[in-house]
PDB file of N, CA and C in Angstrom:
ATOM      1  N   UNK A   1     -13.833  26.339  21.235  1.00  0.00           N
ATOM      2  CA  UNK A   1     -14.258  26.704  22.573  1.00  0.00           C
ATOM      3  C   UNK A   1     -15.151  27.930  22.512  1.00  0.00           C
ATOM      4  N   UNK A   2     -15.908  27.988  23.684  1.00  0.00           N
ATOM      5  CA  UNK A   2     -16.835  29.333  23.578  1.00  0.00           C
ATOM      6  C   UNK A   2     -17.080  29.648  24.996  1.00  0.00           C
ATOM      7  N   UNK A   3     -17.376  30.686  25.244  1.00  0.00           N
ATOM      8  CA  UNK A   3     -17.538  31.198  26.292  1.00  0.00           C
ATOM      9  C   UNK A   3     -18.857  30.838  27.153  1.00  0.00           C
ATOM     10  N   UNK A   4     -19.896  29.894  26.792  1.00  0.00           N
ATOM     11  CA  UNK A   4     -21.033  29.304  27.184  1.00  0.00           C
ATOM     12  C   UNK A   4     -20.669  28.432  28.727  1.00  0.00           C
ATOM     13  N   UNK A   5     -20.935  28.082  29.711  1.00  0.00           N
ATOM     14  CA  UNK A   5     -20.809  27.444  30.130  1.00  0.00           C
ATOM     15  C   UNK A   5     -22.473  26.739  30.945  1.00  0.00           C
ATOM     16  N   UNK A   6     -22.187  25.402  31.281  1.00  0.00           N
ATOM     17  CA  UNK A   6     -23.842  24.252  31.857  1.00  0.00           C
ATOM     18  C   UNK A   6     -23.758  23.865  32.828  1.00  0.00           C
ATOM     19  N   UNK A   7     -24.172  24.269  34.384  1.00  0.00           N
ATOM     20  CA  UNK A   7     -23.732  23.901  35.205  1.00  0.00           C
ATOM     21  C   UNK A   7     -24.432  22.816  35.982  1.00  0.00           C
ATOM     22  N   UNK A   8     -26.059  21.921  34.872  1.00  0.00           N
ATOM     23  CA  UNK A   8     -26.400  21.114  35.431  1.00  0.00           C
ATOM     24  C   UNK A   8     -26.191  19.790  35.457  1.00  0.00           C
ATOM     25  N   UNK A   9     -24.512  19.309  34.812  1.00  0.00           N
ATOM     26  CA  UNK A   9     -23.992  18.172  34.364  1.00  0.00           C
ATOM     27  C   UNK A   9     -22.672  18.642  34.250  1.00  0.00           C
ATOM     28  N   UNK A  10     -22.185  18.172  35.436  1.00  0.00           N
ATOM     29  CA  UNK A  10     -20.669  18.556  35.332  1.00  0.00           C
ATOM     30  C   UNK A  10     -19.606  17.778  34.469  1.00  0.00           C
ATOM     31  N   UNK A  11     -20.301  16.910  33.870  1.00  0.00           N
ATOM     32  CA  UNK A  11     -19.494  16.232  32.800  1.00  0.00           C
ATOM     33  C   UNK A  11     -19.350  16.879  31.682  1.00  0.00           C
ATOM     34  N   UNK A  12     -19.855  17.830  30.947  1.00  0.00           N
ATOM     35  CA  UNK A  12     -19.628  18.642  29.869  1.00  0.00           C
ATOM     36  C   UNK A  12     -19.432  20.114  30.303  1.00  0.00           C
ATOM     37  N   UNK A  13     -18.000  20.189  30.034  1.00  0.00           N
ATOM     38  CA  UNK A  13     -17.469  21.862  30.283  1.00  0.00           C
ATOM     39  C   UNK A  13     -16.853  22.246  29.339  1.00  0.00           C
ATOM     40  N   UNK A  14     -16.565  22.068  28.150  1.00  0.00           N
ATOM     41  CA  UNK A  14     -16.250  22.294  27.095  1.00  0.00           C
ATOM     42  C   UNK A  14     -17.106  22.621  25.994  1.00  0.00           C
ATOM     43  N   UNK A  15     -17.982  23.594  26.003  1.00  0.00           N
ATOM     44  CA  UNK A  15     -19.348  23.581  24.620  1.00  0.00           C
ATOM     45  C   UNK A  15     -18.522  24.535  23.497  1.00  0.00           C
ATOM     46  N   UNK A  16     -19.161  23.790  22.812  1.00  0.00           N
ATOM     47  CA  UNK A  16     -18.464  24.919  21.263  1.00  0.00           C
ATOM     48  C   UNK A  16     -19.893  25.059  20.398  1.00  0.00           C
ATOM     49  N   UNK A  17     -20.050  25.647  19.329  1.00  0.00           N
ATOM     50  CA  UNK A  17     -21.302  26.343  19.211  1.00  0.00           C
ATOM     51  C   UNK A  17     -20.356  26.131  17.520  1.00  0.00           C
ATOM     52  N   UNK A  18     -21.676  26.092  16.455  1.00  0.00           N
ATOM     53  CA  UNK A  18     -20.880  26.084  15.097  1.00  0.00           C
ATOM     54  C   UNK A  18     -20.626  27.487  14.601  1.00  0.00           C
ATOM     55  N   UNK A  19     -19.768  27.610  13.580  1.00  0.00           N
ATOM     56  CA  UNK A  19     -19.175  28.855  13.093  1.00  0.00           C
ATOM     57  C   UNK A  19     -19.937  29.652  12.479  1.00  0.00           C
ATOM     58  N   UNK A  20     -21.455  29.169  12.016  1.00  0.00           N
ATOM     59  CA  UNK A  20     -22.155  29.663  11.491  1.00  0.00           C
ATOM     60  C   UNK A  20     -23.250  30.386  11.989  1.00  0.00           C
ATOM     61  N   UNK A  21     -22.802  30.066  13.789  1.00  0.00           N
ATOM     62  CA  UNK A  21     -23.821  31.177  14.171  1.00  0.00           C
ATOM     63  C   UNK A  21     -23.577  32.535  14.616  1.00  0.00           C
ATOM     64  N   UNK A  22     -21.875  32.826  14.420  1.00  0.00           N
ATOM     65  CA  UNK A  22     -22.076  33.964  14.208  1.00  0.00           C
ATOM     66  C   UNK A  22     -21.642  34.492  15.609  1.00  0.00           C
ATOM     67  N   UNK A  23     -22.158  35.838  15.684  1.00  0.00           N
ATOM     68  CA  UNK A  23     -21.836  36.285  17.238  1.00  0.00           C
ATOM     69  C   UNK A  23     -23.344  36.579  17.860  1.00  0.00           C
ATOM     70  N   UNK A  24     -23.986  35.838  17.585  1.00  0.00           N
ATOM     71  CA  UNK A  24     -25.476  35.785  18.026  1.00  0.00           C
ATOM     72  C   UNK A  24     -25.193  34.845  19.586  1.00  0.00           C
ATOM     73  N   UNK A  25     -26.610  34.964  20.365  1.00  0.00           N
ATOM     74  CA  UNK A  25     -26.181  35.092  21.484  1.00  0.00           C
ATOM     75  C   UNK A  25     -27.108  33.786  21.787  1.00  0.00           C
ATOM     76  N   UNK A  26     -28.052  33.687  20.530  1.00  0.00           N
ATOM     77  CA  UNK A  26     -29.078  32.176  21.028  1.00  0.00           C
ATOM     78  C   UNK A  26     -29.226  31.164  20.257  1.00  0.00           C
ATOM     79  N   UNK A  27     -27.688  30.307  20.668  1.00  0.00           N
ATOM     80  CA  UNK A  27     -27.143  29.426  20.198  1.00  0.00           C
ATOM     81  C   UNK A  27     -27.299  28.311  20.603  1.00  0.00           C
ATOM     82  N   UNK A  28     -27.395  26.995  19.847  1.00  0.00           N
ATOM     83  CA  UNK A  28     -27.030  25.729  20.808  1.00  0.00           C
ATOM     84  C   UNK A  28     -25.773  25.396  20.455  1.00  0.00           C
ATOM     85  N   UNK A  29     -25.180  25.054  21.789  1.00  0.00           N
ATOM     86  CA  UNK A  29     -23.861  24.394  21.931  1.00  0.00           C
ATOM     87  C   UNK A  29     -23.803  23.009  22.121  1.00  0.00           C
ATOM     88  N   UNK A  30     -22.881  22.459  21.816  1.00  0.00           N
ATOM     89  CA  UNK A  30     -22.472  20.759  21.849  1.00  0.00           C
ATOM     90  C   UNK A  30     -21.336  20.709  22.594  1.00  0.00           C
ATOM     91  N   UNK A  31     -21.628  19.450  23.533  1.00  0.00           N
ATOM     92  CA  UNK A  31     -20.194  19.257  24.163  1.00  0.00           C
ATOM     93  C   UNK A  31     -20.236  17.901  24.530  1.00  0.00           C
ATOM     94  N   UNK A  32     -19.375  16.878  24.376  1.00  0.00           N
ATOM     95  CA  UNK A  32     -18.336  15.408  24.071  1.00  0.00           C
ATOM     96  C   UNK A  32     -18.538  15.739  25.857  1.00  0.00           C
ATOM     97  N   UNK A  33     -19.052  14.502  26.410  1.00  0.00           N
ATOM     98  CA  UNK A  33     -18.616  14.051  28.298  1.00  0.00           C
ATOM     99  C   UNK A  33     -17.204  13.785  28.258  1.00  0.00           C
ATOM    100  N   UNK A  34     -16.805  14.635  29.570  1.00  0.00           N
ATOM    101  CA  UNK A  34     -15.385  14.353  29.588  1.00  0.00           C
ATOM    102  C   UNK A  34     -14.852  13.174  30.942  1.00  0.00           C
ATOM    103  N   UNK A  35     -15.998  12.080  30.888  1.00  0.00           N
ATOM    104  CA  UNK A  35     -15.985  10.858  31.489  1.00  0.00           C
ATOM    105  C   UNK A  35     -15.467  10.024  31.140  1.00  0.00           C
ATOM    106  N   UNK A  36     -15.038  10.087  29.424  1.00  0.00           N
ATOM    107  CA  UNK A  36     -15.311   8.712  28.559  1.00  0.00           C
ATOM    108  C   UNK A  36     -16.459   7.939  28.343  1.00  0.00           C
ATOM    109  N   UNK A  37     -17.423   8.440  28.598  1.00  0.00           N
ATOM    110  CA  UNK A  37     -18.722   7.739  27.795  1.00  0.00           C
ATOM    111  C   UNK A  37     -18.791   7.550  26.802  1.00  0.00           C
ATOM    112  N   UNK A  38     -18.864   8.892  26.071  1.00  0.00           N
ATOM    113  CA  UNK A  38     -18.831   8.976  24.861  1.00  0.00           C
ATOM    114  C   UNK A  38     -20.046  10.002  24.539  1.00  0.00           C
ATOM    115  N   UNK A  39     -20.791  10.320  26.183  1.00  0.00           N
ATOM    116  CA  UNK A  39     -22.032  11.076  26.166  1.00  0.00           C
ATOM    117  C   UNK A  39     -21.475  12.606  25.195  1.00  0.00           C
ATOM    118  N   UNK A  40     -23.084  12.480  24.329  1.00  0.00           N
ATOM    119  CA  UNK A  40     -22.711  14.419  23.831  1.00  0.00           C
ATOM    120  C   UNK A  40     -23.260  15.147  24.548  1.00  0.00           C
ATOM    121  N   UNK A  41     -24.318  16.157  24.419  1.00  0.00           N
ATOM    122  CA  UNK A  41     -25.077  17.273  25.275  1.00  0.00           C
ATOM    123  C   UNK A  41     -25.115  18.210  24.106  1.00  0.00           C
ATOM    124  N   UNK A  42     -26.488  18.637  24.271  1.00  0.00           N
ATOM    125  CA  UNK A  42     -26.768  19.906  23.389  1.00  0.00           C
ATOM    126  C   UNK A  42     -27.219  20.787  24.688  1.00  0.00           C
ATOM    127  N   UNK A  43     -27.042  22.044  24.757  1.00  0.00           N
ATOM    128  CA  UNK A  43     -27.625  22.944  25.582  1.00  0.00           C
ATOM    129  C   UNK A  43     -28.295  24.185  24.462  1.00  0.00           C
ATOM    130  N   UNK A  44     -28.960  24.943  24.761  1.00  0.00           N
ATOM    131  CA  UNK A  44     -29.592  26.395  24.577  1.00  0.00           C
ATOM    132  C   UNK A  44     -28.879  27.215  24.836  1.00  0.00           C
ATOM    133  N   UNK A  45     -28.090  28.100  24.743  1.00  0.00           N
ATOM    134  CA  UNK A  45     -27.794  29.432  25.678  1.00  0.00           C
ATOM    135  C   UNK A  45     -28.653  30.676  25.822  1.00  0.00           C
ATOM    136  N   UNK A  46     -29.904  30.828  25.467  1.00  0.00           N
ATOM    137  CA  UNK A  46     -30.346  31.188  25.790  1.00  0.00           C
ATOM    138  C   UNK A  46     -31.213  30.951  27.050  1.00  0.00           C
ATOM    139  N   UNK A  47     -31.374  29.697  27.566  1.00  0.00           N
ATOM    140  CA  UNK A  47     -32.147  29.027  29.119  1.00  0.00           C
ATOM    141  C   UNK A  47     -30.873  29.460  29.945  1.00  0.00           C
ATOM    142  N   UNK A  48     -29.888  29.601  29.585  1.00  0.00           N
ATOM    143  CA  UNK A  48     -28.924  30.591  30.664  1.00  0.00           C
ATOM    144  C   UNK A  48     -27.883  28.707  31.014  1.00  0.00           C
ATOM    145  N   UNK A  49     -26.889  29.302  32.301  1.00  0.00           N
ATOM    146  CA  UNK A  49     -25.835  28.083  33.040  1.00  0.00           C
ATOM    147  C   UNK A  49     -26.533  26.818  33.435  1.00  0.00           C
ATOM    148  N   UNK A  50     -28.146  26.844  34.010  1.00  0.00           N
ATOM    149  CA  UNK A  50     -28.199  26.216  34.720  1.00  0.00           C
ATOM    150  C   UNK A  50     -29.190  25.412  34.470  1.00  0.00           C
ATOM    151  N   UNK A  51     -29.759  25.103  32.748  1.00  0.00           N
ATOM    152  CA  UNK A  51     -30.176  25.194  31.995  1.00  0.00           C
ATOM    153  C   UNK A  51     -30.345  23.763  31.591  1.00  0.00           C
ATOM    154  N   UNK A  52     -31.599  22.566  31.592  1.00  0.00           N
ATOM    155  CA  UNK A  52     -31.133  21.682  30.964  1.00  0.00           C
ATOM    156  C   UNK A  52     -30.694  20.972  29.995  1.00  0.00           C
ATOM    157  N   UNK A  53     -30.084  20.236  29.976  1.00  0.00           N
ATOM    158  CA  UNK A  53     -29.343  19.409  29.108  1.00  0.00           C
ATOM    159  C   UNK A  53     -29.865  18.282  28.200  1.00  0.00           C
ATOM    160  N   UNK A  54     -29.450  18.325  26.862  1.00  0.00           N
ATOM    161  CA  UNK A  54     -29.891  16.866  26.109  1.00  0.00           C
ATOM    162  C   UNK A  54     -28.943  16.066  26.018  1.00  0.00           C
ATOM    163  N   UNK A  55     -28.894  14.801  26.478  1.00  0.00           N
ATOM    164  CA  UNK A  55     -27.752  13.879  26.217  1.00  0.00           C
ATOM    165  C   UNK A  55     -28.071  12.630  25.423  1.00  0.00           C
ATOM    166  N   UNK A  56     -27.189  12.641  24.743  1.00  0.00           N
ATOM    167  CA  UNK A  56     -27.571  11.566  23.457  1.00  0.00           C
ATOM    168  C   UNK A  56     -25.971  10.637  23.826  1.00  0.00           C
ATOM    169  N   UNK A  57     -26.056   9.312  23.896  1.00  0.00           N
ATOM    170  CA  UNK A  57     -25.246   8.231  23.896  1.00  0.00           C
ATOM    171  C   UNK A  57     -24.233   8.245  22.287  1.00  0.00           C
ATOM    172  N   UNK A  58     -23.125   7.437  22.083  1.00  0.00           N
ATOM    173  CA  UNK A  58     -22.646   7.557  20.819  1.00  0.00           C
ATOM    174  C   UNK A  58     -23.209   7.177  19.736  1.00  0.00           C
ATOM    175  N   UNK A  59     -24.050   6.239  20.287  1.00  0.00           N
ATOM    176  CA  UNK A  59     -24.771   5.894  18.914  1.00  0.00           C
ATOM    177  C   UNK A  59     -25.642   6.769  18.513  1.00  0.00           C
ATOM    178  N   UNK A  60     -26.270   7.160  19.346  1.00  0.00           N
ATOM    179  CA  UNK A  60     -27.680   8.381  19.205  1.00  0.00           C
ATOM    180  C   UNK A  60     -27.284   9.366  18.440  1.00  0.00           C
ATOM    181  N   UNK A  61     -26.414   9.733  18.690  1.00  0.00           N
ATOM    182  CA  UNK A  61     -25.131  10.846  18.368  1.00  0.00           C
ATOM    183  C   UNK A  61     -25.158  10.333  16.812  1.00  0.00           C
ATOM    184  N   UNK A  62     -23.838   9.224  16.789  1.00  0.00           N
ATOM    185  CA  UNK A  62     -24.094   8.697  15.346  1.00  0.00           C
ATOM    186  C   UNK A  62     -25.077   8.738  14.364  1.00  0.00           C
ATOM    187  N   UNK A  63     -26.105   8.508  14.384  1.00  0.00           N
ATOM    188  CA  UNK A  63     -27.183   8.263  13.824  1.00  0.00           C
ATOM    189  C   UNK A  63     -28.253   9.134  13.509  1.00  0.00           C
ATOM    190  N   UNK A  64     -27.867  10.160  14.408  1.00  0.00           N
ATOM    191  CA  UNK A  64     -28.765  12.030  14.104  1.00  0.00           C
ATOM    192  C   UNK A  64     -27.536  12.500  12.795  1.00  0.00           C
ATOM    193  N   UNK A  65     -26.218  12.301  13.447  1.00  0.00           N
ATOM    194  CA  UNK A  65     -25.114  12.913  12.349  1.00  0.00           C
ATOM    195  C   UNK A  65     -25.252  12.687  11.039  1.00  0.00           C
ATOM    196  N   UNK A  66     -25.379  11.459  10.929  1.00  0.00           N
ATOM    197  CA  UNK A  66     -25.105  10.949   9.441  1.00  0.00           C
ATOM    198  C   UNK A  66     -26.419  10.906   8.808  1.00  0.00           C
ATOM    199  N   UNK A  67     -27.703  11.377   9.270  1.00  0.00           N
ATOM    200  CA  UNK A  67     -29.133  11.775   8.912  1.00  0.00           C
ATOM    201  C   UNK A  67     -29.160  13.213   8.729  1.00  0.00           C
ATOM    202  N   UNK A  68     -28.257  14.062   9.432  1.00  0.00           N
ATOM    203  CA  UNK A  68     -28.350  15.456   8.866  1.00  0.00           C
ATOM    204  C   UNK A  68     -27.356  15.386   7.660  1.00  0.00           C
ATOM    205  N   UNK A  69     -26.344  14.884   7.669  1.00  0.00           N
ATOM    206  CA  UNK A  69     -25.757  14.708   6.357  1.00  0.00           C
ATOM    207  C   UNK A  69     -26.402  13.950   5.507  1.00  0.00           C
ATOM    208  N   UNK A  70     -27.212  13.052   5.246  1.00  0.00           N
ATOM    209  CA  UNK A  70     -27.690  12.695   4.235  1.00  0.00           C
ATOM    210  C   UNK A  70     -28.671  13.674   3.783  1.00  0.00           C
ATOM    211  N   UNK A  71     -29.119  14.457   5.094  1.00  0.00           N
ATOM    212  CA  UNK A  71     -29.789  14.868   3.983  1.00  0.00           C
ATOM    213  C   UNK A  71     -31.284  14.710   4.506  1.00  0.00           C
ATOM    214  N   UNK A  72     -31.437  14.387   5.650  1.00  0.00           N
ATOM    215  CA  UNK A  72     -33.072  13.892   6.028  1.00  0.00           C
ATOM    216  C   UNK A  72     -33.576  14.817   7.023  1.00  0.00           C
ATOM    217  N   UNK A  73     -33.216  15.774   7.380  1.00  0.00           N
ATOM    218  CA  UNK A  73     -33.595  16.797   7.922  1.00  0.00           C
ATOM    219  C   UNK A  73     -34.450  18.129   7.248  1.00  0.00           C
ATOM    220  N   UNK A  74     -33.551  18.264   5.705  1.00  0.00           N
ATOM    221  CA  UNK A  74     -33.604  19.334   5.069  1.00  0.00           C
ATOM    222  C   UNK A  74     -35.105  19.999   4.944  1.00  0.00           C
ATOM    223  N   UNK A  75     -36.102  18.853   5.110  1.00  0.00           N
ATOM    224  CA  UNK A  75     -37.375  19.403   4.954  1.00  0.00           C
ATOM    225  C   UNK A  75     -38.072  20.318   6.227  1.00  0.00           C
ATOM    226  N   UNK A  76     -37.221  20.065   7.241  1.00  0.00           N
ATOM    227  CA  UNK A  76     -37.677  21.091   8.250  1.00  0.00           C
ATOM    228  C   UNK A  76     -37.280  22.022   8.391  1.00  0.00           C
TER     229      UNK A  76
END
């Protein structure tokens, strides 16, 4: 949990931010829809609460994940 909160999609109120960023303040956070979709959301915290939102479906989701773990990102 983190103290971030998005107030332009009330389906994600839960953002957590990875451990590796530290206590820095311009973070993106991720947060799981708490609809049951299965929707994720990336936000900025730096664009502030009210801030828009990226929402990626489970598969979308899936399929960025297992591309940063392989490994297909690394060049950027």
């Amino acid at each position: 949990m983190s103290k971030f909160s998005n107030t332009s999609d009330p389906r994600f109120r839960r953002w957590v931010k990875g451990s590796t960023s530290g206590g820095s303040d311009g973070c993106l956070f991720v947060a799981s829809a708490e609809d049951g979709s299965g929707d994720v959301a990336i936000a900025d915290s730096k664009a502030g609460p009210a801030a828009a939102v990226q929402v990626f479906n489970r598969r979308e989701w899936a399929v960025f994940l297992a591309g940063a773990k392989a490994g297909e990102f690394d060049h950027i």
